[in-house]
PDB file of N, CA and C in Angstrom:
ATOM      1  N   UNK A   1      -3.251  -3.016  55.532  1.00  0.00           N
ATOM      2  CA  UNK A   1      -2.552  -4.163  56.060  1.00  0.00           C
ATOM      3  C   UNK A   1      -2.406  -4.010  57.575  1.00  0.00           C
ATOM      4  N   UNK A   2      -2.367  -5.043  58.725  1.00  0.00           N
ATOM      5  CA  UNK A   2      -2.428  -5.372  59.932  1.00  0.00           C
ATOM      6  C   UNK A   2      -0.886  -5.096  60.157  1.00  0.00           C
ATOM      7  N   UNK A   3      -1.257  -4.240  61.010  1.00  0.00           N
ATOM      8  CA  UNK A   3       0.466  -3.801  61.782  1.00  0.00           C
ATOM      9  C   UNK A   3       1.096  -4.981  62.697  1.00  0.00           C
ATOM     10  N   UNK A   4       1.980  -5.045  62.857  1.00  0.00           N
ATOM     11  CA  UNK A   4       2.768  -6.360  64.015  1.00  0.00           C
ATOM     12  C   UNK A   4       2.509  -6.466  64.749  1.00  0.00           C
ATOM     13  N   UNK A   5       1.533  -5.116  65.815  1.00  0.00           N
ATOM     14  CA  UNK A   5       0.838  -5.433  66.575  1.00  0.00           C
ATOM     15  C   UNK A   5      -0.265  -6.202  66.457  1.00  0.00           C
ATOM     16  N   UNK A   6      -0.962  -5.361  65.407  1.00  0.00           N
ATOM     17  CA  UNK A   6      -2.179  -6.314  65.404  1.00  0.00           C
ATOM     18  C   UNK A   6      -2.256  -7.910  65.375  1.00  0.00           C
ATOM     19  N   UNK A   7      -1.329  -8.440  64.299  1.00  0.00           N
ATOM     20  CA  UNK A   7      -0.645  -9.890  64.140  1.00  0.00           C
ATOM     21  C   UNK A   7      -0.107 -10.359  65.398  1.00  0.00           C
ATOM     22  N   UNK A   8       0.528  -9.772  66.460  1.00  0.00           N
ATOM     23  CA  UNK A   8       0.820 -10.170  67.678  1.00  0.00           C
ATOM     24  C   UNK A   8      -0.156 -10.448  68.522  1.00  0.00           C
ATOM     25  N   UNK A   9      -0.947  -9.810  68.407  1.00  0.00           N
ATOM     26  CA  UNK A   9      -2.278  -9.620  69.464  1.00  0.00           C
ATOM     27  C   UNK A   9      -3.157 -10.967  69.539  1.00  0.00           C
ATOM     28  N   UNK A  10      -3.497 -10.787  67.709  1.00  0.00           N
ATOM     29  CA  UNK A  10      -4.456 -12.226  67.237  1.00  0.00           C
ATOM     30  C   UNK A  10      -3.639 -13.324  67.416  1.00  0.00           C
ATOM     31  N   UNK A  11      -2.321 -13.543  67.129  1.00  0.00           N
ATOM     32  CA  UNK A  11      -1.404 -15.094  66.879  1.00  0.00           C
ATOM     33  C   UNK A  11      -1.187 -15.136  68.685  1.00  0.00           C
ATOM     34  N   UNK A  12      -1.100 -14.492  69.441  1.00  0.00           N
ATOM     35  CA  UNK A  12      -1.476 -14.899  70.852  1.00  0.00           C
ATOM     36  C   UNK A  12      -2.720 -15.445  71.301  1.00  0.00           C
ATOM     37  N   UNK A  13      -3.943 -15.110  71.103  1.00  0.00           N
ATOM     38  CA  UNK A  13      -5.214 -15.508  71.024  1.00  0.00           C
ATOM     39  C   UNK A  13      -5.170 -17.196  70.515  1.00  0.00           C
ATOM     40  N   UNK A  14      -4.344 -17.704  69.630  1.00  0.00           N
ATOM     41  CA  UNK A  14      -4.455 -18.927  68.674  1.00  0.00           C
ATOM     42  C   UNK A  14      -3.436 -19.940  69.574  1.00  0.00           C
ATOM     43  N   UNK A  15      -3.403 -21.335  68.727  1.00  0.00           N
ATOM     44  CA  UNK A  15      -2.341 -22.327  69.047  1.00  0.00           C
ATOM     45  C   UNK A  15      -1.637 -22.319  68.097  1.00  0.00           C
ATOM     46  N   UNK A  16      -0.511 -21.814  68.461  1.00  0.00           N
ATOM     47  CA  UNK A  16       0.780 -22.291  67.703  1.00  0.00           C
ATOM     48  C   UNK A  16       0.406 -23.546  67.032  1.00  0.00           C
ATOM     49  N   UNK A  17       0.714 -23.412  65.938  1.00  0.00           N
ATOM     50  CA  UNK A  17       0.493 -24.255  64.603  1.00  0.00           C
ATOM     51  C   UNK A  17       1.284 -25.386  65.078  1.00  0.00           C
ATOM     52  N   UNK A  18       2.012 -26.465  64.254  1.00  0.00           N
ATOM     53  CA  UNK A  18       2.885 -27.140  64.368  1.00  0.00           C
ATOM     54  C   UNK A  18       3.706 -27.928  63.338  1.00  0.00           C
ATOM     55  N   UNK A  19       4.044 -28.773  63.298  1.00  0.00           N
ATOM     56  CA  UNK A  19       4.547 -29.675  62.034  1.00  0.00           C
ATOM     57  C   UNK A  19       5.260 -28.877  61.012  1.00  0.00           C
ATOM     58  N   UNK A  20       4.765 -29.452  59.756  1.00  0.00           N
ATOM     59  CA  UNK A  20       5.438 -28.979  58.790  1.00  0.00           C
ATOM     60  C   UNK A  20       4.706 -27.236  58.746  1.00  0.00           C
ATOM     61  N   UNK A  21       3.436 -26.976  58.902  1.00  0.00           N
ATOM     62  CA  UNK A  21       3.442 -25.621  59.043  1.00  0.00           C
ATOM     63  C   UNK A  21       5.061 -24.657  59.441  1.00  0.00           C
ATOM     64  N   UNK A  22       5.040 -25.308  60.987  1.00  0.00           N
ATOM     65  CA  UNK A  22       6.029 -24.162  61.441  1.00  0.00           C
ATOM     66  C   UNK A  22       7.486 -24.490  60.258  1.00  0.00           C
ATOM     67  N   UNK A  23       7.579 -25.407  59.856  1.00  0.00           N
ATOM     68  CA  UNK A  23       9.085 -25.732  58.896  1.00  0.00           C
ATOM     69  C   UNK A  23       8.511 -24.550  57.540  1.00  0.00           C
ATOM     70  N   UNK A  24       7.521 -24.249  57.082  1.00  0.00           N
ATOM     71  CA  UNK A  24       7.627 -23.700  56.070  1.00  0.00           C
ATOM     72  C   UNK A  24       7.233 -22.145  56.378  1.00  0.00           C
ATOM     73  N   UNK A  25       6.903 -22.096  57.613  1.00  0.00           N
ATOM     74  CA  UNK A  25       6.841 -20.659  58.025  1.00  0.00           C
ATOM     75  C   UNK A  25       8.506 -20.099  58.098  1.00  0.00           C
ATOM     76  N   UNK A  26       8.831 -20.915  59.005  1.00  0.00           N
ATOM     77  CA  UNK A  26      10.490 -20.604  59.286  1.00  0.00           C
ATOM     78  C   UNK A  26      11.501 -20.503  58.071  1.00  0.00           C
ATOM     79  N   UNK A  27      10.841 -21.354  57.039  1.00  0.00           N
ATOM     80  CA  UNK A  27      11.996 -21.034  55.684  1.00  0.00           C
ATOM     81  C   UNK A  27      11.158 -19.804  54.979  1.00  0.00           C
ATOM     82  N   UNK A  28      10.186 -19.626  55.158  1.00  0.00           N
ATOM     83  CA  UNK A  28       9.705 -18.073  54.746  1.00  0.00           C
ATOM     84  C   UNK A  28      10.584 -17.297  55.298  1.00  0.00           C
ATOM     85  N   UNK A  29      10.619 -16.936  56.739  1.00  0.00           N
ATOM     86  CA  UNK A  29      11.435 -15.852  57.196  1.00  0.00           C
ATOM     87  C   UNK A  29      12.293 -15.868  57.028  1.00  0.00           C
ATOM     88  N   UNK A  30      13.442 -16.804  56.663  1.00  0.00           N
ATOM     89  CA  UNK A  30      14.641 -17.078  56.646  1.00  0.00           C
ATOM     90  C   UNK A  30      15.267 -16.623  55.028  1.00  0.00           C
ATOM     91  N   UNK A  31      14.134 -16.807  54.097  1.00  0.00           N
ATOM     92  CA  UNK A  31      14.375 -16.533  52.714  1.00  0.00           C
ATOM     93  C   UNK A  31      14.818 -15.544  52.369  1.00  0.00           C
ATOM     94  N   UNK A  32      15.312 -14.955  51.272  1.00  0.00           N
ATOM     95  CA  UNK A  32      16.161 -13.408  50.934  1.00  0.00           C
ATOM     96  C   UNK A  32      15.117 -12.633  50.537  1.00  0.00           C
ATOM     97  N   UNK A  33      15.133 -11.738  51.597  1.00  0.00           N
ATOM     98  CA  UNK A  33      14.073 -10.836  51.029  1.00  0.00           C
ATOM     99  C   UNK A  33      12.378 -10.887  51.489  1.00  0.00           C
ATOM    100  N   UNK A  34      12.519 -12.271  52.425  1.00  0.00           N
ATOM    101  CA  UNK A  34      11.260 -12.896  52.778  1.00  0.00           C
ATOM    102  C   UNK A  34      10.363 -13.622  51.323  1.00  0.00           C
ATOM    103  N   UNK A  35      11.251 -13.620  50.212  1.00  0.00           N
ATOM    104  CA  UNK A  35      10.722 -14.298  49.527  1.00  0.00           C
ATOM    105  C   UNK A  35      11.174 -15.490  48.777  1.00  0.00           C
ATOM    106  N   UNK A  36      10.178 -16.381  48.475  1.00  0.00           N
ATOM    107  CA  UNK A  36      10.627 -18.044  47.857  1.00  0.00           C
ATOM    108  C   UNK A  36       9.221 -18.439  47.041  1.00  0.00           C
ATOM    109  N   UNK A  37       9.854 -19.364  46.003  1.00  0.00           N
ATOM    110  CA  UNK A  37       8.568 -19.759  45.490  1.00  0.00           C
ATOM    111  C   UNK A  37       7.449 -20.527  46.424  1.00  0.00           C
ATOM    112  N   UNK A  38       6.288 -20.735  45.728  1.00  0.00           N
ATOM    113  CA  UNK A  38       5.311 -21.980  46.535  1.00  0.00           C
ATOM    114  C   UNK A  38       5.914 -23.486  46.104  1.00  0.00           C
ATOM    115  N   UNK A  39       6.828 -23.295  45.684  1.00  0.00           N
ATOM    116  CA  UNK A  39       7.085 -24.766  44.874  1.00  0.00           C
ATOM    117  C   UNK A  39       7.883 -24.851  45.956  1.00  0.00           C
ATOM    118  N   UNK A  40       9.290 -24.135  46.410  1.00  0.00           N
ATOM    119  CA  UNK A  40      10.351 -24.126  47.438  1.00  0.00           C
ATOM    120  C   UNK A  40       9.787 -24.294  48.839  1.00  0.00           C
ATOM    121  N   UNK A  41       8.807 -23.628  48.819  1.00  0.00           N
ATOM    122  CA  UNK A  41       8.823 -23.695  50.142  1.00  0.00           C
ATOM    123  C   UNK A  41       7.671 -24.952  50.716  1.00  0.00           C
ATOM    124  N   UNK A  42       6.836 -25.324  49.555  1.00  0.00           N
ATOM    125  CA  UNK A  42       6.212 -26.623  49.702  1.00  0.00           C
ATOM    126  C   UNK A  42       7.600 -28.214  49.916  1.00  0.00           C
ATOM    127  N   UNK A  43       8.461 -27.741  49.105  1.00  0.00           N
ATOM    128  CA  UNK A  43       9.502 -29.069  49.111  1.00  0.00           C
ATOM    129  C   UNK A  43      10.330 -28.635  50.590  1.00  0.00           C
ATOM    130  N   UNK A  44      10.400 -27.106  51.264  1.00  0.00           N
ATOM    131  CA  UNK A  44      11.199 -27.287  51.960  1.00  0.00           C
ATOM    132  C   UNK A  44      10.431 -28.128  53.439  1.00  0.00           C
ATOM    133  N   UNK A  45       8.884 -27.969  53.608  1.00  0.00           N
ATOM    134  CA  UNK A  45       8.317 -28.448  54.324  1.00  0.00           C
ATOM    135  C   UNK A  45       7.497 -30.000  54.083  1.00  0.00           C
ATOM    136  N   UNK A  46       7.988 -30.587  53.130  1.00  0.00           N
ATOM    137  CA  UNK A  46       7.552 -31.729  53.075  1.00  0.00           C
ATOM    138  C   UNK A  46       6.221 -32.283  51.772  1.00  0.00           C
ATOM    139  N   UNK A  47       5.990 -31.196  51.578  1.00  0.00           N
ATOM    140  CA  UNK A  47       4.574 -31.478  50.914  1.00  0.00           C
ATOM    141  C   UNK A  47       4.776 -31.980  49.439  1.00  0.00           C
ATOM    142  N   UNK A  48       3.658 -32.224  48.911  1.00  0.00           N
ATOM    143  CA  UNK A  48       4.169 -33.187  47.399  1.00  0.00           C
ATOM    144  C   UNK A  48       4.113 -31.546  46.410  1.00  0.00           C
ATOM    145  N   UNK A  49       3.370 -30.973  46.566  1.00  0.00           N
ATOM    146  CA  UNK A  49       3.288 -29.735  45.516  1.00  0.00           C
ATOM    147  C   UNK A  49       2.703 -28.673  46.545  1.00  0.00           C
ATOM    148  N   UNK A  50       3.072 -27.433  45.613  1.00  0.00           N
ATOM    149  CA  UNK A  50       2.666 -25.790  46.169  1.00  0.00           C
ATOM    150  C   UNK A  50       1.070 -25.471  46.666  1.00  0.00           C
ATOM    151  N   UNK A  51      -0.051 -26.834  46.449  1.00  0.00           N
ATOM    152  CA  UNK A  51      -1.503 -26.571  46.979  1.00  0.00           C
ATOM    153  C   UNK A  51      -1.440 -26.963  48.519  1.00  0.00           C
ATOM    154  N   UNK A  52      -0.433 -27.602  49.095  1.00  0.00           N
ATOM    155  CA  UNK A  52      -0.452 -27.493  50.648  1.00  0.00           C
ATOM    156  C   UNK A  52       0.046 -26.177  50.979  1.00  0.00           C
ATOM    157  N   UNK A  53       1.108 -25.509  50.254  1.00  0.00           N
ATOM    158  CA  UNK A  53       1.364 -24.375  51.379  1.00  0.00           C
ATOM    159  C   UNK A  53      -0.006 -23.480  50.606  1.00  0.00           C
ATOM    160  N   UNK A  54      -0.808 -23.345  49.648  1.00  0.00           N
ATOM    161  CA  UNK A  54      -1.659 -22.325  49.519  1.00  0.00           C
ATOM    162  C   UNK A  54      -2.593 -22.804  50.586  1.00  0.00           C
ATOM    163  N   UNK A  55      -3.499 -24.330  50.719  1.00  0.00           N
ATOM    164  CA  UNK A  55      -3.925 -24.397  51.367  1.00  0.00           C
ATOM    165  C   UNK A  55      -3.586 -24.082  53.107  1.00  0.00           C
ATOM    166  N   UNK A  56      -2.660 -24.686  53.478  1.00  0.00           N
ATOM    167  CA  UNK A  56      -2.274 -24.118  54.917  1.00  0.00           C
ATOM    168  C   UNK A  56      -2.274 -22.593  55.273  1.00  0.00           C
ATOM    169  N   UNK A  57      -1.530 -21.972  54.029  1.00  0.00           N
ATOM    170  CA  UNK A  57      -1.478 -20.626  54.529  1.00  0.00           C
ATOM    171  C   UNK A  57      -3.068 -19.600  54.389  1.00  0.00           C
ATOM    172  N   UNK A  58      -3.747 -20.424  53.543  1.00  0.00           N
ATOM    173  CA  UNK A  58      -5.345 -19.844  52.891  1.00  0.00           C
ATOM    174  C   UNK A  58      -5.820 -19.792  54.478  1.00  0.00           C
ATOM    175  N   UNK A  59      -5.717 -21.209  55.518  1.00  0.00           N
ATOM    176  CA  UNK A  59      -6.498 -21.778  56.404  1.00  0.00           C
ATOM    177  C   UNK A  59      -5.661 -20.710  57.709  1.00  0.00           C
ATOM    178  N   UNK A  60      -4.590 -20.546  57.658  1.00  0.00           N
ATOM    179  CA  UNK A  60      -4.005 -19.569  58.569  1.00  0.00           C
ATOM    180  C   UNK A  60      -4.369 -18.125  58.695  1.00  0.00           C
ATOM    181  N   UNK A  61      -4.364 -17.782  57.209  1.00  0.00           N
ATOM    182  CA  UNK A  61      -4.898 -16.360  57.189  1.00  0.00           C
ATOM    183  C   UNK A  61      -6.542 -16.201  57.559  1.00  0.00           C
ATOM    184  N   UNK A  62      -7.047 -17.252  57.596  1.00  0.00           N
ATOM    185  CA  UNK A  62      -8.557 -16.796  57.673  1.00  0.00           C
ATOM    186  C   UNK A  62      -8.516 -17.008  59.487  1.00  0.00           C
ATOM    187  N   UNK A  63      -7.792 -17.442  59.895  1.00  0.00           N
ATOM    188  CA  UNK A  63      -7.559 -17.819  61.769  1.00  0.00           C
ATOM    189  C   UNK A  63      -7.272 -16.632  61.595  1.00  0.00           C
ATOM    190  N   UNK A  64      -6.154 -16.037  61.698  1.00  0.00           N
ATOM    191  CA  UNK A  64      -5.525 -14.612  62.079  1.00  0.00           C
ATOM    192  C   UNK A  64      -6.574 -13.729  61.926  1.00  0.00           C
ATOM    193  N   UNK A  65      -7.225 -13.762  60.712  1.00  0.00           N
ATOM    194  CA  UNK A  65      -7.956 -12.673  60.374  1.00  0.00           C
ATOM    195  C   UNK A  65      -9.198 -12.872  61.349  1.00  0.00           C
ATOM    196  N   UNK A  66      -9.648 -13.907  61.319  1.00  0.00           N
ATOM    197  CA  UNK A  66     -10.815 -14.164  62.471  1.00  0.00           C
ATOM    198  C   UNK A  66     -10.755 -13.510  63.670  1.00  0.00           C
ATOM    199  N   UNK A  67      -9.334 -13.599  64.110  1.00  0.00           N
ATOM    200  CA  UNK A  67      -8.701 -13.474  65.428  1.00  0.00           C
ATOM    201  C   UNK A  67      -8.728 -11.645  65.235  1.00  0.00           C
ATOM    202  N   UNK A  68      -8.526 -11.384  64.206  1.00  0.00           N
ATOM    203  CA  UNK A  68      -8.298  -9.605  64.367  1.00  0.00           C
ATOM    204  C   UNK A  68      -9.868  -9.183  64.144  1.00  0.00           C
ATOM    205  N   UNK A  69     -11.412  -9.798  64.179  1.00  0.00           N
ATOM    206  CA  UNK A  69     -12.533  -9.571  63.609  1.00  0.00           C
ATOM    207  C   UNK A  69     -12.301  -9.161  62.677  1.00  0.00           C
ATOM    208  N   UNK A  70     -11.543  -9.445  61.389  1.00  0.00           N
ATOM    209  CA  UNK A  70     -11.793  -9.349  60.202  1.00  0.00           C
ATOM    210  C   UNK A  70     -12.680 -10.306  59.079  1.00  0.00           C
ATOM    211  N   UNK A  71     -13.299 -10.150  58.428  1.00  0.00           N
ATOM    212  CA  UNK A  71     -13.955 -11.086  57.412  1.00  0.00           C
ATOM    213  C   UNK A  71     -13.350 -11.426  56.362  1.00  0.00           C
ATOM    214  N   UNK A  72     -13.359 -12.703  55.700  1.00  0.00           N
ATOM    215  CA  UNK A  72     -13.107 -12.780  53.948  1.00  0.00           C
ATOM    216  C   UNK A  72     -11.655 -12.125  53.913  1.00  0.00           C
ATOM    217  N   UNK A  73     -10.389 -12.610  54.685  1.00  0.00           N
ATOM    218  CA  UNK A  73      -9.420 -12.501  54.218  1.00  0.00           C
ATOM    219  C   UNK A  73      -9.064 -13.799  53.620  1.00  0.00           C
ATOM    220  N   UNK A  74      -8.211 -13.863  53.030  1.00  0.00           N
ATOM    221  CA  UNK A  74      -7.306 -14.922  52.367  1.00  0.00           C
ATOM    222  C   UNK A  74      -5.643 -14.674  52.290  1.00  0.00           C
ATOM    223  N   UNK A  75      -5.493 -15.565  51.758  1.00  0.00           N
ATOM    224  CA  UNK A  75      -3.910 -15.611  51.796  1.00  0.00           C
ATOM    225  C   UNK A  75      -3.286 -14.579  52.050  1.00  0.00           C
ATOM    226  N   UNK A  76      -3.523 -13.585  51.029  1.00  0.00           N
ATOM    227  CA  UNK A  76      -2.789 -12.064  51.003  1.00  0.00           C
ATOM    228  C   UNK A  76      -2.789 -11.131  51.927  1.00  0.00           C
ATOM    229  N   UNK A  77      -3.558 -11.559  53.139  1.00  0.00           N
ATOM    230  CA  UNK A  77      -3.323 -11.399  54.687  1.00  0.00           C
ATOM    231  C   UNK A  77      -2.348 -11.504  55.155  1.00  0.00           C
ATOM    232  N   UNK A  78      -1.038 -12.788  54.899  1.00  0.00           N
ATOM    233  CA  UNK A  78       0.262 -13.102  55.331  1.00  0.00           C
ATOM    234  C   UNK A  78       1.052 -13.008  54.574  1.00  0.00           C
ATOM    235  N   UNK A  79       0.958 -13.261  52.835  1.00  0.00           N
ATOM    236  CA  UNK A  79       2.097 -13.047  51.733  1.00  0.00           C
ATOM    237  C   UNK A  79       1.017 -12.351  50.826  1.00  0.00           C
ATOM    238  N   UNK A  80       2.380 -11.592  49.952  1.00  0.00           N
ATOM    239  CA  UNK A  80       2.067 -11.284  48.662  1.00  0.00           C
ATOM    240  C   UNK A  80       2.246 -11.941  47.561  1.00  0.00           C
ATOM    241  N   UNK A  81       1.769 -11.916  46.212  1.00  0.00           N
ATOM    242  CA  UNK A  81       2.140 -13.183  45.332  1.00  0.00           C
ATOM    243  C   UNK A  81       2.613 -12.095  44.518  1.00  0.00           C
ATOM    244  N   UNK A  82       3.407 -12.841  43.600  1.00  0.00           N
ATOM    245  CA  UNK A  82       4.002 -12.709  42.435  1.00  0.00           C
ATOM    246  C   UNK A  82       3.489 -13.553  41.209  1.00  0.00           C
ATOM    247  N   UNK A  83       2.718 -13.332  40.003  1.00  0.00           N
ATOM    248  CA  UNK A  83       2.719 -13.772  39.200  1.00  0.00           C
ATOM    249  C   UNK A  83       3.706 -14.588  38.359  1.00  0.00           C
ATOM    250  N   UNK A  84       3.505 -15.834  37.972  1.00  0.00           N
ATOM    251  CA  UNK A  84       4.792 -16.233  37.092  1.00  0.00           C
ATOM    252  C   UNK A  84       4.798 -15.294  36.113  1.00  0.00           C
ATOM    253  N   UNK A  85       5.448 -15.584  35.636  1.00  0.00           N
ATOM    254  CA  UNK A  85       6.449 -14.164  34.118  1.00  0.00           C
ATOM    255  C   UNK A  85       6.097 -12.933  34.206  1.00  0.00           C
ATOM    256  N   UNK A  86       6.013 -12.570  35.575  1.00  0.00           N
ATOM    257  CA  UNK A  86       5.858 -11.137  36.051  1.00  0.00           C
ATOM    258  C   UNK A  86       6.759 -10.591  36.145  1.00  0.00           C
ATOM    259  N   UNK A  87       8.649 -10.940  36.725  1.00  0.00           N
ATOM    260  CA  UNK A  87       9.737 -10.685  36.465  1.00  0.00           C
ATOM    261  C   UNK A  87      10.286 -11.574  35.467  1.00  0.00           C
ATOM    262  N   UNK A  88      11.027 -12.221  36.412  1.00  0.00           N
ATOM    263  CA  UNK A  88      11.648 -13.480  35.409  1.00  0.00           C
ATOM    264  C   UNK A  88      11.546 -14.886  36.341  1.00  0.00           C
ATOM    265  N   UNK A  89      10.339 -14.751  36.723  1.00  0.00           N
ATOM    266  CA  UNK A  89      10.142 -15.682  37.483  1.00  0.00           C
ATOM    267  C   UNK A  89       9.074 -17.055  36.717  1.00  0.00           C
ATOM    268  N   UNK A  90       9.377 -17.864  36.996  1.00  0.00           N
ATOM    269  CA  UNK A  90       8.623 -19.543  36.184  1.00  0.00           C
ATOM    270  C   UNK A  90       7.048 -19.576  37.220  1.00  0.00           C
ATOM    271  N   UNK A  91       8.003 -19.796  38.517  1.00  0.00           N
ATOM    272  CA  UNK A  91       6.693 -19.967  39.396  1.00  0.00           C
ATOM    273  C   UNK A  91       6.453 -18.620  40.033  1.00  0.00           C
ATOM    274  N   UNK A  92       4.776 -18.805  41.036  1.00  0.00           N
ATOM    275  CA  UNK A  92       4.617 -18.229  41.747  1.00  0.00           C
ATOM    276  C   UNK A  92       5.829 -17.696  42.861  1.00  0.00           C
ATOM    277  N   UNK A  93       5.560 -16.304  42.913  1.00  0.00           N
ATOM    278  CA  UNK A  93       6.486 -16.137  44.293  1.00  0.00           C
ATOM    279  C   UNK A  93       5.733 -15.169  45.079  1.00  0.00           C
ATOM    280  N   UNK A  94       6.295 -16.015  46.915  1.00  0.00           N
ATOM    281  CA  UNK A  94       5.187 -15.666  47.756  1.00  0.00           C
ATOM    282  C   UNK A  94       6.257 -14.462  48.476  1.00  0.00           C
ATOM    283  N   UNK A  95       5.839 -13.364  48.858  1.00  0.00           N
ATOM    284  CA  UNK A  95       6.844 -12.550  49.796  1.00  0.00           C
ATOM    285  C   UNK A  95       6.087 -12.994  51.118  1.00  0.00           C
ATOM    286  N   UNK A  96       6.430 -12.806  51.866  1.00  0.00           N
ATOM    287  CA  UNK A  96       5.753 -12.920  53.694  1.00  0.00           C
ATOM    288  C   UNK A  96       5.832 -11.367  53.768  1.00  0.00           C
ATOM    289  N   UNK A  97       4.765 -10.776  54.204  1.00  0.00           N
ATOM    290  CA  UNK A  97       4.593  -9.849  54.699  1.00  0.00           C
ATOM    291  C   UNK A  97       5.616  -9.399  55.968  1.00  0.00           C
ATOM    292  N   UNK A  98       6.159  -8.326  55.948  1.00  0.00           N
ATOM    293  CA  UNK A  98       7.341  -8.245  57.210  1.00  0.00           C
ATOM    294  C   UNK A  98       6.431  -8.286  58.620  1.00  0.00           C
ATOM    295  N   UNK A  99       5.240  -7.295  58.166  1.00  0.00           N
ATOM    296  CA  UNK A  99       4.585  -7.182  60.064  1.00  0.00           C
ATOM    297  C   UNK A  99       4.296  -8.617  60.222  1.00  0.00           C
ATOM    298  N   UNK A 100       4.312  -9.082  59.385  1.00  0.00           N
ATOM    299  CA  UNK A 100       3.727 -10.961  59.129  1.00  0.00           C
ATOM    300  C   UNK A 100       4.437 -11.613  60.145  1.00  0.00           C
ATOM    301  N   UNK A 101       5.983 -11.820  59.440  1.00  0.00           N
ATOM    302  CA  UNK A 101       6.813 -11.794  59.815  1.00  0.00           C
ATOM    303  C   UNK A 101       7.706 -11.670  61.306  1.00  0.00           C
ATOM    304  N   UNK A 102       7.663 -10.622  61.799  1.00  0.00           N
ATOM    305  CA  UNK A 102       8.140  -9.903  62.985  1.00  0.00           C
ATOM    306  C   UNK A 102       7.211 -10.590  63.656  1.00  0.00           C
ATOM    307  N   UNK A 103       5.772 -10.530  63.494  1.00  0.00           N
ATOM    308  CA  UNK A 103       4.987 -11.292  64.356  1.00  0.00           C
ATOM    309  C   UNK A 103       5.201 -12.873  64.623  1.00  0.00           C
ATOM    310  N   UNK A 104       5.882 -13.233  63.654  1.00  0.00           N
ATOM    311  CA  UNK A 104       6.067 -14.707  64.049  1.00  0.00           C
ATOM    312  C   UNK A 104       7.358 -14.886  65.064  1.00  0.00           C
ATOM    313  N   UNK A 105       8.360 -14.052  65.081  1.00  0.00           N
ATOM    314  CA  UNK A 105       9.499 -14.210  65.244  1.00  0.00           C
ATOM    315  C   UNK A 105       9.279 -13.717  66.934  1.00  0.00           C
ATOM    316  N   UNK A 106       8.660 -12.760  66.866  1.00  0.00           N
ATOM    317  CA  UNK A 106       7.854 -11.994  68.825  1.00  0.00           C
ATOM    318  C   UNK A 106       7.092 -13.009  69.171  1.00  0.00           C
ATOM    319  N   UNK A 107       6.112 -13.866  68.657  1.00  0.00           N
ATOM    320  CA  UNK A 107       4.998 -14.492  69.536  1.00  0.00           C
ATOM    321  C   UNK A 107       5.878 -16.000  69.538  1.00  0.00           C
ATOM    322  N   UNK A 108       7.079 -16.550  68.622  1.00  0.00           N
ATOM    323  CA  UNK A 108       7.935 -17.494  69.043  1.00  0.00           C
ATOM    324  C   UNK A 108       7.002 -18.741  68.598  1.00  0.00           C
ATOM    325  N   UNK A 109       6.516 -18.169  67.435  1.00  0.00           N
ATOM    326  CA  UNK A 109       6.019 -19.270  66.052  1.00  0.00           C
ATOM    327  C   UNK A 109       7.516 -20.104  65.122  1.00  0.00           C
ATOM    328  N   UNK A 110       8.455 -19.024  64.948  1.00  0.00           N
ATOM    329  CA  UNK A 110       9.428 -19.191  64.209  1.00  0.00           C
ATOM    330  C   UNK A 110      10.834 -18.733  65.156  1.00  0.00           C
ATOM    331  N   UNK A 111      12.183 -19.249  64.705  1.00  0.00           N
ATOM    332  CA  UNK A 111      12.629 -18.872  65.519  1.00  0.00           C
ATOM    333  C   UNK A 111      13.671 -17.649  65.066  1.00  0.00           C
ATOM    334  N   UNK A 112      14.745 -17.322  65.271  1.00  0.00           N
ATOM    335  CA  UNK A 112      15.675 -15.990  64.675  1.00  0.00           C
ATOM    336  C   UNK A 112      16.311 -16.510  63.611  1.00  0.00           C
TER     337      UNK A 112
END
């Protein structure tokens, strides 16, 4: 996994995202634990269901990763998933990676 530096380095290289992106980045970090479902955090940013934040975040991680010369990353570049009925969970749950994370909060993607 890409240290906070590394995530700092590449998300400087890029344009700050905008819109509902940054609203569902920011309720990522903000979440307990850095984690929330895709269902939560799709309704907290506007979207009709959980295939916009996979898609947005699918399309983010492959920028970042571009940005670090990495190949063929996907999502699990920025979160980890959780299987439904893996705890006691219904839906998917996404954690945000902390170096993920920290990097958003230093390059002033998201705010404190």
């Amino acid at each position: 996994m890409p240290s906070k530096a590394e995530f700092v380095k590449a998300m400087r290289s890029l344009k700050k995202p905008g819109g509902r992106q940054t609203v569902f980045l920011a309720s990522h970090c903000k979440a307990s634990a850095g984690v929330m479902t895709a269902t939560k955090l799709a309704k907290a940013a506007g979207y009709k269901s959980f295939d916009g934040i996979n898609l947005r975040y699918g399309l983010l991680a492959q920028k970042i990763g571009s940005a670090m010369g990495r190949r063929n990353v996907d999502i699990t570049l920025l979160v980890a998933g959780v299987e439904p009925k893996a705890v006691t969970n219904r839906d998917w749950l996404l954690s945000i990676r902390p170096e993920f994370a920290a990097a958003l909060r230093e390059v002033g993607w998201v705010k404190e």
